[in-house]
Protein backbone atom coordinates (compact mmCIF):
# COMPACT_ATOMS: atom_id res chain seq x y z
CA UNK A 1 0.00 0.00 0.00
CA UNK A 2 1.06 3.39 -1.04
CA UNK A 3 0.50 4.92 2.35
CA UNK A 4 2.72 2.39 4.43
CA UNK A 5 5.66 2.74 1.74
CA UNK A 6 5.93 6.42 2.41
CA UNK A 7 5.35 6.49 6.39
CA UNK A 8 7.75 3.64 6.27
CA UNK A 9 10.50 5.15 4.31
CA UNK A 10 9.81 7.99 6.14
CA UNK A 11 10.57 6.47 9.48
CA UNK A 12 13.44 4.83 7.80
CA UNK A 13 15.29 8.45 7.03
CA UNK A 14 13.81 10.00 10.33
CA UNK A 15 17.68 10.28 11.76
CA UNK A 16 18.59 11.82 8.92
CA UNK A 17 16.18 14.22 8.94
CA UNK A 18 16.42 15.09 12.36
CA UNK A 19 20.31 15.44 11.80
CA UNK A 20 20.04 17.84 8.64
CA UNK A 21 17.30 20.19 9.82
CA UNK A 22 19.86 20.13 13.05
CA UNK A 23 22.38 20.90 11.37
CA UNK A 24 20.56 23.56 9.53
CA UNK A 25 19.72 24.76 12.76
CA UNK A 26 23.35 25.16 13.96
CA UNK A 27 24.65 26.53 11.07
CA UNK A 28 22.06 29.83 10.42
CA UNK A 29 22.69 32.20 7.67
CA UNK A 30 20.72 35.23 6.39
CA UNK A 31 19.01 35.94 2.99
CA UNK A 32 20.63 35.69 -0.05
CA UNK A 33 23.93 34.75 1.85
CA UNK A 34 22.95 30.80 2.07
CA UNK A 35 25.63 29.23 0.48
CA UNK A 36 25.93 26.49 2.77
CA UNK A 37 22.74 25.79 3.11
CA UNK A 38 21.76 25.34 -0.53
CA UNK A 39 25.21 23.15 -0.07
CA UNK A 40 23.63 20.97 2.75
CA UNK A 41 20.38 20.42 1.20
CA UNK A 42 22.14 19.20 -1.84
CA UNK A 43 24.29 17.04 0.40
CA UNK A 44 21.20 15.46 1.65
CA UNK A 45 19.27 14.66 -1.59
CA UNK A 46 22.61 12.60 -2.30
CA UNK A 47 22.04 10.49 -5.90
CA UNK A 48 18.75 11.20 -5.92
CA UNK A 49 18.18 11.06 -10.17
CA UNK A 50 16.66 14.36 -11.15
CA UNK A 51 14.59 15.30 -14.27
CA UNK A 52 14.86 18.39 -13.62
CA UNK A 53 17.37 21.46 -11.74
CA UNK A 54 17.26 25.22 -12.08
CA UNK A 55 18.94 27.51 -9.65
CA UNK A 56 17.97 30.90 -9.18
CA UNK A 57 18.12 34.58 -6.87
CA UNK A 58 21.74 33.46 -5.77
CA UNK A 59 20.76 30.55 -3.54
CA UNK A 60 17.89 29.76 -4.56
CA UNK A 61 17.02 25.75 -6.36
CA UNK A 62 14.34 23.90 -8.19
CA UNK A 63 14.74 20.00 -8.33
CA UNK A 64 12.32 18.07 -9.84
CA UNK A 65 11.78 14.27 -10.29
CA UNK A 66 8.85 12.37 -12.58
CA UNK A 67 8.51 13.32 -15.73
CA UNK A 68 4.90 12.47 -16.19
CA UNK A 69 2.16 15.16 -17.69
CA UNK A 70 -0.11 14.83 -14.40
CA UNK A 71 -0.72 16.87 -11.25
CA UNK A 72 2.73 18.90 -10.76
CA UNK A 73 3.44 19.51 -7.04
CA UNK A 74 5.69 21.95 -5.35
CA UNK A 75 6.61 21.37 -1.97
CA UNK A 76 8.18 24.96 -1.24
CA UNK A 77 10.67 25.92 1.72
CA UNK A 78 12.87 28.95 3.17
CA UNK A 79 16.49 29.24 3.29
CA UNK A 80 17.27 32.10 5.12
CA UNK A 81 17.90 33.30 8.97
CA UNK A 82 17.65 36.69 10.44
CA UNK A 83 19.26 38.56 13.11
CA UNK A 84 18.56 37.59 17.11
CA UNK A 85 21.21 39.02 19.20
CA UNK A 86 22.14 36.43 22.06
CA UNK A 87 20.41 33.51 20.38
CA UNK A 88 22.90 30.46 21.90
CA UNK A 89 23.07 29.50 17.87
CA UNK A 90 23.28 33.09 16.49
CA UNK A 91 26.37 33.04 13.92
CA UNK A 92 28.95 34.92 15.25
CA UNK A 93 29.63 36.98 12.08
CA UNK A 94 25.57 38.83 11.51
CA UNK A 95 24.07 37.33 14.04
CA UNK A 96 22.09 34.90 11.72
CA UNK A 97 19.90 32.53 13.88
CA UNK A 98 17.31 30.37 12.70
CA UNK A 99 14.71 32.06 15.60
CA UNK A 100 11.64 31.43 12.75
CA UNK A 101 12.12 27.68 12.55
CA UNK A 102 12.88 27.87 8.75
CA UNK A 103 15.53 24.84 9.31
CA UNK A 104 12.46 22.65 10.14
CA UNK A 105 10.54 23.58 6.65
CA UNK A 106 13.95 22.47 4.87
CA UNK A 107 14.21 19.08 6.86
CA UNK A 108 10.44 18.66 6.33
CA UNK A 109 10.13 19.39 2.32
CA UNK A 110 13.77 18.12 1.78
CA UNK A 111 12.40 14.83 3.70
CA UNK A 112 9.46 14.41 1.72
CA UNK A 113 10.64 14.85 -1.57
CA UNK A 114 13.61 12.41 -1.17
CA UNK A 115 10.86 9.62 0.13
CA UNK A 116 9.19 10.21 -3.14
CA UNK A 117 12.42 9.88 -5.33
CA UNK A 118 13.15 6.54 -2.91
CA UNK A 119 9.30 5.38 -3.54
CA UNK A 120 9.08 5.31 -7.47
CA UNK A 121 5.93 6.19 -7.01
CA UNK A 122 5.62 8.64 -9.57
CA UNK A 123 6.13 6.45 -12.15
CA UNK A 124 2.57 4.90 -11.50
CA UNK A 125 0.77 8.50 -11.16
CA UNK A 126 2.31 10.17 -13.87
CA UNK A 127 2.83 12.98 -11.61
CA UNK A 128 6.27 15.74 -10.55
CA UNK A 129 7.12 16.77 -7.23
CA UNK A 130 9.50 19.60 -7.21
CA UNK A 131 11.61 20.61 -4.18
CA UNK A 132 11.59 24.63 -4.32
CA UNK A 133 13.89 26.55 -2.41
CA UNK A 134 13.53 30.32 -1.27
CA UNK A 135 16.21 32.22 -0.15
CA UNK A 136 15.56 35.71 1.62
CA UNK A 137 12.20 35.46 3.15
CA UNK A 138 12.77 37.60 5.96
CA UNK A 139 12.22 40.93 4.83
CA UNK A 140 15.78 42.86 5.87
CA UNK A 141 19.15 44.15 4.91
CA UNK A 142 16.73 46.69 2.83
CA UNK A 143 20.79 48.33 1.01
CA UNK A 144 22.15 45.46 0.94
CA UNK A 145 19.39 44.00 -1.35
CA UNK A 146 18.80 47.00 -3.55
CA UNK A 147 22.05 46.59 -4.63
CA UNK A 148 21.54 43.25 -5.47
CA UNK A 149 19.05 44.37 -7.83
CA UNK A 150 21.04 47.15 -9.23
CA UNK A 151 23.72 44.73 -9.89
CA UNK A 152 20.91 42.52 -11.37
CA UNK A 153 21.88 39.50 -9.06
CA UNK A 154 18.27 39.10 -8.08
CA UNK A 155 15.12 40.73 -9.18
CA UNK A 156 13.11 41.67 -5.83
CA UNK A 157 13.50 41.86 -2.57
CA UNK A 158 12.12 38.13 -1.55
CA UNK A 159 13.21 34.81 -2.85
CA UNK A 160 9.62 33.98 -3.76
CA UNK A 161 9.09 37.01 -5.63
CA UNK A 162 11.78 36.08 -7.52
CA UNK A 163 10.32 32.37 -8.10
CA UNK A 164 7.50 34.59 -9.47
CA UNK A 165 9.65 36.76 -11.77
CA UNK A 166 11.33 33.98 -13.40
CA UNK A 167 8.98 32.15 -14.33
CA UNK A 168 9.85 28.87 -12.39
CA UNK A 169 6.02 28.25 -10.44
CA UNK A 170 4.63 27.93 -14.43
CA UNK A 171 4.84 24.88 -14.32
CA UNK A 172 3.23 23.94 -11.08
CA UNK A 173 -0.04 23.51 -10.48
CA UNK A 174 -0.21 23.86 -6.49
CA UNK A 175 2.51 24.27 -3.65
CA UNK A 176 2.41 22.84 -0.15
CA UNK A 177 4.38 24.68 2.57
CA UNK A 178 4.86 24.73 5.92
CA UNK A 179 5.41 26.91 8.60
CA UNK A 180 6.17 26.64 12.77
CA UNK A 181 3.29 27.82 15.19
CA UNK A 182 3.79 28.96 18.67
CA UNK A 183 0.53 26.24 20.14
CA UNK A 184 1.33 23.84 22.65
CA UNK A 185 1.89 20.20 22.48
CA UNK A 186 1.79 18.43 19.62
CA UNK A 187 -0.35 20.57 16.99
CA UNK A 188 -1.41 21.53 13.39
CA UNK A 189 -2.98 23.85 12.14
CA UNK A 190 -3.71 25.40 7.94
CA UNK A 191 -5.17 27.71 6.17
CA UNK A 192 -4.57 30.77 8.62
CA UNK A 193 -4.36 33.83 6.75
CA UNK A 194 -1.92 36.48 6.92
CA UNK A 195 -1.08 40.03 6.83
CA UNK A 196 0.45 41.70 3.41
CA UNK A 197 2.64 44.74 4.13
CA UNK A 198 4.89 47.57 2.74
CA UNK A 199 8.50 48.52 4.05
CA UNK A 200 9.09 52.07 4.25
CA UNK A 201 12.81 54.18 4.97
CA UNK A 202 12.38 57.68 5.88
CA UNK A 203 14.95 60.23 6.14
CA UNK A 204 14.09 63.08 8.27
CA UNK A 205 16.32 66.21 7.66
CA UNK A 206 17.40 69.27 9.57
CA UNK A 207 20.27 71.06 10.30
CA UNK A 208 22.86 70.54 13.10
CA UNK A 209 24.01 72.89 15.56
CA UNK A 210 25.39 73.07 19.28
CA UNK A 211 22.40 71.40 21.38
CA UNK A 212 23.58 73.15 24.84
CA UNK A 213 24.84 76.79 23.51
CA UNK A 214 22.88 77.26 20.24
CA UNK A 215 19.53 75.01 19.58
CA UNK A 216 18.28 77.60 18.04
CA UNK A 217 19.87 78.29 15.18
CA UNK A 218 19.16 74.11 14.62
CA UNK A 219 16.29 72.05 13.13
CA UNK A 220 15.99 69.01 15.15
CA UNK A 221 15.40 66.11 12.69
CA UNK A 222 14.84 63.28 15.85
CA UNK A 223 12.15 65.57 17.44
CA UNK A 224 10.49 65.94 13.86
CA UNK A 225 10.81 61.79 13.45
CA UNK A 226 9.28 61.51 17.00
CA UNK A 227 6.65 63.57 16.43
CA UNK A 228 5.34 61.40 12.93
CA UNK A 229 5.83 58.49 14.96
CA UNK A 230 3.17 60.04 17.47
CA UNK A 231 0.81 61.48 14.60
CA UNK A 232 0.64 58.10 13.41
CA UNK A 233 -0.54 56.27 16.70
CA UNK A 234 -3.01 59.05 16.57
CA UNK A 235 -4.14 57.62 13.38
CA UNK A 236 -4.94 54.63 14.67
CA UNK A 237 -8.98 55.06 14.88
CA UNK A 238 -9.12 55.50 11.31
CA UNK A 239 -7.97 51.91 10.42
CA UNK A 240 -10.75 49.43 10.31
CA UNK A 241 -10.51 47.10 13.45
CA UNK A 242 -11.04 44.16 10.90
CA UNK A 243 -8.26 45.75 8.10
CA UNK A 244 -5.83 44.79 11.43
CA UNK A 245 -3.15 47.33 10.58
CA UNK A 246 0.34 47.15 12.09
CA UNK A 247 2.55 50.10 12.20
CA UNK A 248 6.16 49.04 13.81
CA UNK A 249 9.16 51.25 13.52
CA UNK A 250 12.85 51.07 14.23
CA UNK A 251 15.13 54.42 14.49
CA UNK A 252 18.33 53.32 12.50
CA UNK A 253 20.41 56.39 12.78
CA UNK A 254 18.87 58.81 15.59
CA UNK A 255 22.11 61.36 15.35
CA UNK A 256 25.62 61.37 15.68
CA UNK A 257 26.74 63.09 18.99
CA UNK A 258 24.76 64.31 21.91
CA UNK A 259 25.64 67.88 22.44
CA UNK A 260 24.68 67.84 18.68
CA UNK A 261 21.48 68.75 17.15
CA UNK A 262 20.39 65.98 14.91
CA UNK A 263 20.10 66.66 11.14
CA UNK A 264 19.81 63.09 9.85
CA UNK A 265 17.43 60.39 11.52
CA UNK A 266 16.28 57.30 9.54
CA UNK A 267 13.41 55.28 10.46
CA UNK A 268 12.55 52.07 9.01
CA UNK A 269 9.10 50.56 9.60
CA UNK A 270 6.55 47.93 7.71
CA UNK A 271 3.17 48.96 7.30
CA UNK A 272 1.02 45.80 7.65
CA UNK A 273 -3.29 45.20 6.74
CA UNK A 274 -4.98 42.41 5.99
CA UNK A 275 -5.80 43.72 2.20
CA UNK A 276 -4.09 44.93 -0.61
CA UNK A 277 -6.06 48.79 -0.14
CA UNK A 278 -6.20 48.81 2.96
CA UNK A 279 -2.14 48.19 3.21
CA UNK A 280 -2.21 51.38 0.61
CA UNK A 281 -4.67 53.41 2.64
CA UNK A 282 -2.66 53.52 5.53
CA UNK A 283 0.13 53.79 3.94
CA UNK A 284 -0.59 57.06 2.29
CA UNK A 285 -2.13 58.34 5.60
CA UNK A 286 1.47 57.90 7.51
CA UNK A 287 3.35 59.23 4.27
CA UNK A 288 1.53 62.02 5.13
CA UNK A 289 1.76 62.36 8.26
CA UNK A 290 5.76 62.03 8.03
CA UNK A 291 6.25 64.27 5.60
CA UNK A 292 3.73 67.50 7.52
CA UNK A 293 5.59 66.50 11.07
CA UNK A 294 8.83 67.07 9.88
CA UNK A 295 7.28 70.18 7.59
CA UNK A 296 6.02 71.53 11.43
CA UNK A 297 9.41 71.65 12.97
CA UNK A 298 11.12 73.26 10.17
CA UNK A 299 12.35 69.64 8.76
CA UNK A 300 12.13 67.63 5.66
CA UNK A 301 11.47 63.80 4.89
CA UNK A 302 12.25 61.70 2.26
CA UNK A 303 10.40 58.42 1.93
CA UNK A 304 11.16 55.07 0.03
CA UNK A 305 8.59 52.59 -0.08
CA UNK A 306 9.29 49.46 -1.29
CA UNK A 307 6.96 46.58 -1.97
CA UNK A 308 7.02 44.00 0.69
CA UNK A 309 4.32 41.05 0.50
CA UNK A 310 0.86 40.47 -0.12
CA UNK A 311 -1.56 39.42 2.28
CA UNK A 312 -2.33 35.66 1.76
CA UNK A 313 -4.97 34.35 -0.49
CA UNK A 314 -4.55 30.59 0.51
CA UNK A 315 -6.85 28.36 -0.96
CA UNK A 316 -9.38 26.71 1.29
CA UNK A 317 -10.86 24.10 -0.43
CA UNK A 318 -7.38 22.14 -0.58
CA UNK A 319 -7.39 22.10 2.94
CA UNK A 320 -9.77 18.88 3.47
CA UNK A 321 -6.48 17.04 2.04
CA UNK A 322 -4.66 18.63 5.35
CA UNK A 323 -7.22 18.12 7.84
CA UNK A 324 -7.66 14.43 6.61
CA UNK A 325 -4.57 13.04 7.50
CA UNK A 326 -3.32 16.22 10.37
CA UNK A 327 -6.53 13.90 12.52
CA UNK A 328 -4.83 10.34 11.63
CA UNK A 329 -1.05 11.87 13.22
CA UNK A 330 -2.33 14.29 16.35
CA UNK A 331 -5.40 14.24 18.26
CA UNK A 332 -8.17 15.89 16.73
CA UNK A 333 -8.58 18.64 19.41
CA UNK A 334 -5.28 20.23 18.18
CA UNK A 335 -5.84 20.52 14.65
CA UNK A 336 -7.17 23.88 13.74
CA UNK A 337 -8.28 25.62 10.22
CA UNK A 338 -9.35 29.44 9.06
CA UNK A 339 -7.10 31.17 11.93
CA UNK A 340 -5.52 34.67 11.67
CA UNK A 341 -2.20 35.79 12.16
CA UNK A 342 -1.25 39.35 11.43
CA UNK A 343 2.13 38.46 10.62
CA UNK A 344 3.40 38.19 6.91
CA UNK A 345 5.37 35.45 4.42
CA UNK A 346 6.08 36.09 0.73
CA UNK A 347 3.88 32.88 0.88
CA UNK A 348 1.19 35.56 0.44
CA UNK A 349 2.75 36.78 -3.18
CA UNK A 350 2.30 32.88 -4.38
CA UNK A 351 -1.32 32.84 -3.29
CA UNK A 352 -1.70 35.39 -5.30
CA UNK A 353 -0.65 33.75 -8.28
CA UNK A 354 -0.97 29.86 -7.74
CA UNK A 355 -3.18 27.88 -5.44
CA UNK A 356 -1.23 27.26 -2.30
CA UNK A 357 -2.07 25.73 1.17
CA UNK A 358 0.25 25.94 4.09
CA UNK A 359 0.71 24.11 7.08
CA UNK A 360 1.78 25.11 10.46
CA UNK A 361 3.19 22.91 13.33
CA UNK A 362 4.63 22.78 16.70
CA UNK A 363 7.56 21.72 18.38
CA UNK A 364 9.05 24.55 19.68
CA UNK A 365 9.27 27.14 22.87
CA UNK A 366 10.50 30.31 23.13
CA UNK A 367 9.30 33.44 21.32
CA UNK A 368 9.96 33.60 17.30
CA UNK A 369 12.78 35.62 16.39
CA UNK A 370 13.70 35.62 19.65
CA UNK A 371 16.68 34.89 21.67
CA UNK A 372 15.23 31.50 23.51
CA UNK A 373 13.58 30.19 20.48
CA UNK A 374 14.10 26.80 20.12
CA UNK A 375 12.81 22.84 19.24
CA UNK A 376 11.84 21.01 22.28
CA UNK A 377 10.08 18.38 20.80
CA UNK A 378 12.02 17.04 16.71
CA UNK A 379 9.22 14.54 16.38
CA UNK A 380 6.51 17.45 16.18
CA UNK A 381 8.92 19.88 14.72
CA UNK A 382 10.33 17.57 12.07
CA UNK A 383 9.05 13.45 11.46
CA UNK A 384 5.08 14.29 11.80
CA UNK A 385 4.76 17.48 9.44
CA UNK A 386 6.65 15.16 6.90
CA UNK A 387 4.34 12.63 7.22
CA UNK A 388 1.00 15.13 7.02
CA UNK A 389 2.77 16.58 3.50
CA UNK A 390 3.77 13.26 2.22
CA UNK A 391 0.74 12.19 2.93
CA UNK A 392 -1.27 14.40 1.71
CA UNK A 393 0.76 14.79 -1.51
CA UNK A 394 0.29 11.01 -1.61
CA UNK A 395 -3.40 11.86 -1.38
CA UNK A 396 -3.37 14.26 -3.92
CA UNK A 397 -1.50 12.29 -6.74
CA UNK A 398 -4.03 9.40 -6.21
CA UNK A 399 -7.29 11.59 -6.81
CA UNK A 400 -5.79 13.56 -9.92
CA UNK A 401 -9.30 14.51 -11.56
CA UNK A 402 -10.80 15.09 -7.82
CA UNK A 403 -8.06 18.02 -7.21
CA UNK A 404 -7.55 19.07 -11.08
CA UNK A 405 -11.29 20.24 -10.62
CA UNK A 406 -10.70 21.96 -7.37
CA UNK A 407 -8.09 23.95 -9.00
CA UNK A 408 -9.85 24.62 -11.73
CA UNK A 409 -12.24 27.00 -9.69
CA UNK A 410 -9.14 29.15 -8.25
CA UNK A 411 -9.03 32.39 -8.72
CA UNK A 412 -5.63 34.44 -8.58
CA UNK A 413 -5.53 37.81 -6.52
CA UNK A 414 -3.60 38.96 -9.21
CA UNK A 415 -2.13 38.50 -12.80
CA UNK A 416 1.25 38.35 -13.29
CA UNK A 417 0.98 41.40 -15.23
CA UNK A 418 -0.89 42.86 -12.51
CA UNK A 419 1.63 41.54 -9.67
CA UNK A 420 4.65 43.50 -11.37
CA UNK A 421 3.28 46.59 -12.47
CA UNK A 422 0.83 47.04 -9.57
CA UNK A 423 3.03 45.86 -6.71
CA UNK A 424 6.68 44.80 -7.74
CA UNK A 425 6.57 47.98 -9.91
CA UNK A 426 8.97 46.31 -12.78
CA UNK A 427 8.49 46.47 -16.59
CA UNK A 428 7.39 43.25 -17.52
């Protein structure tokens, strides 16, 4: 039987799962920078036979295996760490830690796919499985990455916008991915939606002068950033509760000396809703507000937004595949569907295009990109999720017409035409 060839082959390579996403784990490095990674996963495929590799955005890989012209399955992971200061794994060079549990999405998709190529299972369903690789989810390093693009080493900002760009999800009729969840015990959870957002870098300039003997004669360009900060919480009752807006800045430069009036002050900051207008709406509404605060004190502002992700538009009638087998592998009391999270994923810009259903799974304590994040528990955090998407892949590949039809009624948020001239902003 099908299902006992992949749970068993499964269990079979459940060391060496546990060991790579481990490994992963100990070895953290940020976006566009994982060279070792994309070296480990490779390591770990081994022989596998491919009919298929394309590499792309730096890091970032397609491997495919059958070469059959049914259902075409992506099974889609990130690469990348971020920053967590005093994380006990944090790299001692940037600070890369894996503090968002992206380590356990490689072990899980890497897992699954090489039980496939093991199986030969493909060969009866006439079906592909690729293995898709993302570099750069975590939405950072905003100079290092636009010169990336100006030396036309990547296209966008995220590794899945890039997928997007080049053309590689064509092909693909639906992607499974996965994602770690802060519930207790051993849980799963899908189709929770998420926030879209846009990043923003404002400059605030004044003009400098003695802060003790001469104020006066200076234009203060911290008090005039403060200040926007405040008009914008005063903003605040004019987003829609149900829009859930999130506003969350960080002063990167707040001046240069005390005794020095500041004449340079750059903010960075996201500005998060749950829809594509609303995400604009506010938007404008804090451009404005930055730019007439620092007008007030005599200042100006200069504002780069740059497109960040769409909010998600997973697609809920692929879920029942999830939910079948999430009840056969935890108890039915902790598996959840439909939640919100107000958090985002470039995961949203693929809804947008393809029909996608995600995943999300325990195993861990500590707070998400924070410094005690951590896996306390590898069977929830690595073996079961890689039996619910191997299983439900499984599922998937033996009902062909059942979930050709389902997709058939999906509707994209967007074109691609749309997606680049309305939100990437590129020339197609």
């Amino acid at each position: 039987m099908s299902k006992n060839i992949i749970l068993n082959l499964i269990e079979k390579e459940k060391k060496n799962i546990i060991n790579f996403g481990n490994h992963v784990m100990n070895n953290p490095e940020l976006g566009y920078k994982e060279l070792n990674t994309k070296k480990a996963i490779i390591d770990f495929l081994g022989d596998i036979k491919l009919d298929e590799f394309k590499e792309y955005a730096i890091t970032g890989m397609k491997a495919t295996i059958g070469s059959g012209k049914g259902l075409h399955i992506g099974l889609l992971c990130d690469l990348d760490g971020l920053p967590t200061i005093n994380h006990p794994l944090a790299s001692k060079k940037d600070n890369a830690a894996h503090s968002c549990g992206h380590n356990a999405q490689m072990a899980i998709m890497a897992g699954v796919f090489k039980t496939f190529a093991l199986s030969g299972l493909l060969d009866s369903f006439d079906g592909k499985i690729s293995l898709i690789t993302a570099p750069a989810e975590e939405f950072l390093d905003f100079e290092y990455r636009l010169n990336l693009i100006k030396e036309k080493k990547i296209k966008a900002f995220s590794g899945k916008q890039n997928l997007i760009l080049e053309g590689l999800l064509d092909d693909v009729d639906l992607i499974l991915s996965s994602h770690g969840n802060s519930l207790k015990g051993r849980a799963i959870e899908t189709d929770v939606s998420t926030n879209g957002f846009l990043a923003k870098t404002a400059i605030f300039k004044g003009k400098s002068a003695h802060s003790g003997a001469y104020p006066h004669l200076g234009r203060n360009a911290l008090n005039a950033a403060t200040l926007a900060i405040s008009a914008v919480g005063l903003l605040r009752e004019t987003f829609q509760d149900d829009h859930h807006v999130r506003f969350h800045p960080i002063i990167k430069k707040g001046g240069v000396v005390v005794n020095t009036v500041p004449d340079e002050v750059i903010i960075e900051t996201y500005v998060r809703a749950a829809k594509i207008e609303a995400i604009f709406d506010a938007n404008k509404k804090i451009n404005n507000a930055f730019v007439h605060c620092a007008k007030a004190l005599g200042c100006e502002c200069e504002i780069t937004d740059i497109p960040g992700y769409l909010p998600s538009n997973y697609y809920s009638p692929l879920a029942k595949f999830i939910l079948k087998n999430a009840k056969e592998l935890v108890e039915e009391k902790n598996v959840f569907s439909g939640l919100e999270t107000y958090a985002s994923d470039d995961l949203g810009d693929v809804s947008a295009i393809k029909p996608v259903i995600q995943i999300g799974f325990s195993g861990f304590s500590g707070g998400f990109h924070s410094y005690d994040f951590k896996i306390v528990d590898e069977e929830m955090a690595y073996i079961i999720p890689a039996k619910l998407i191997a299983l439900t892949a499984l599922d998937m590949l033996s009902s062909q017409d059942e979930v050709k039809s389902i997709l058939s009624q999906f509707k994209p948020a967007l074109t691609i035409k749309k997606y680049i001239h309305e939100w990437i902003n590129k020339e197609s």
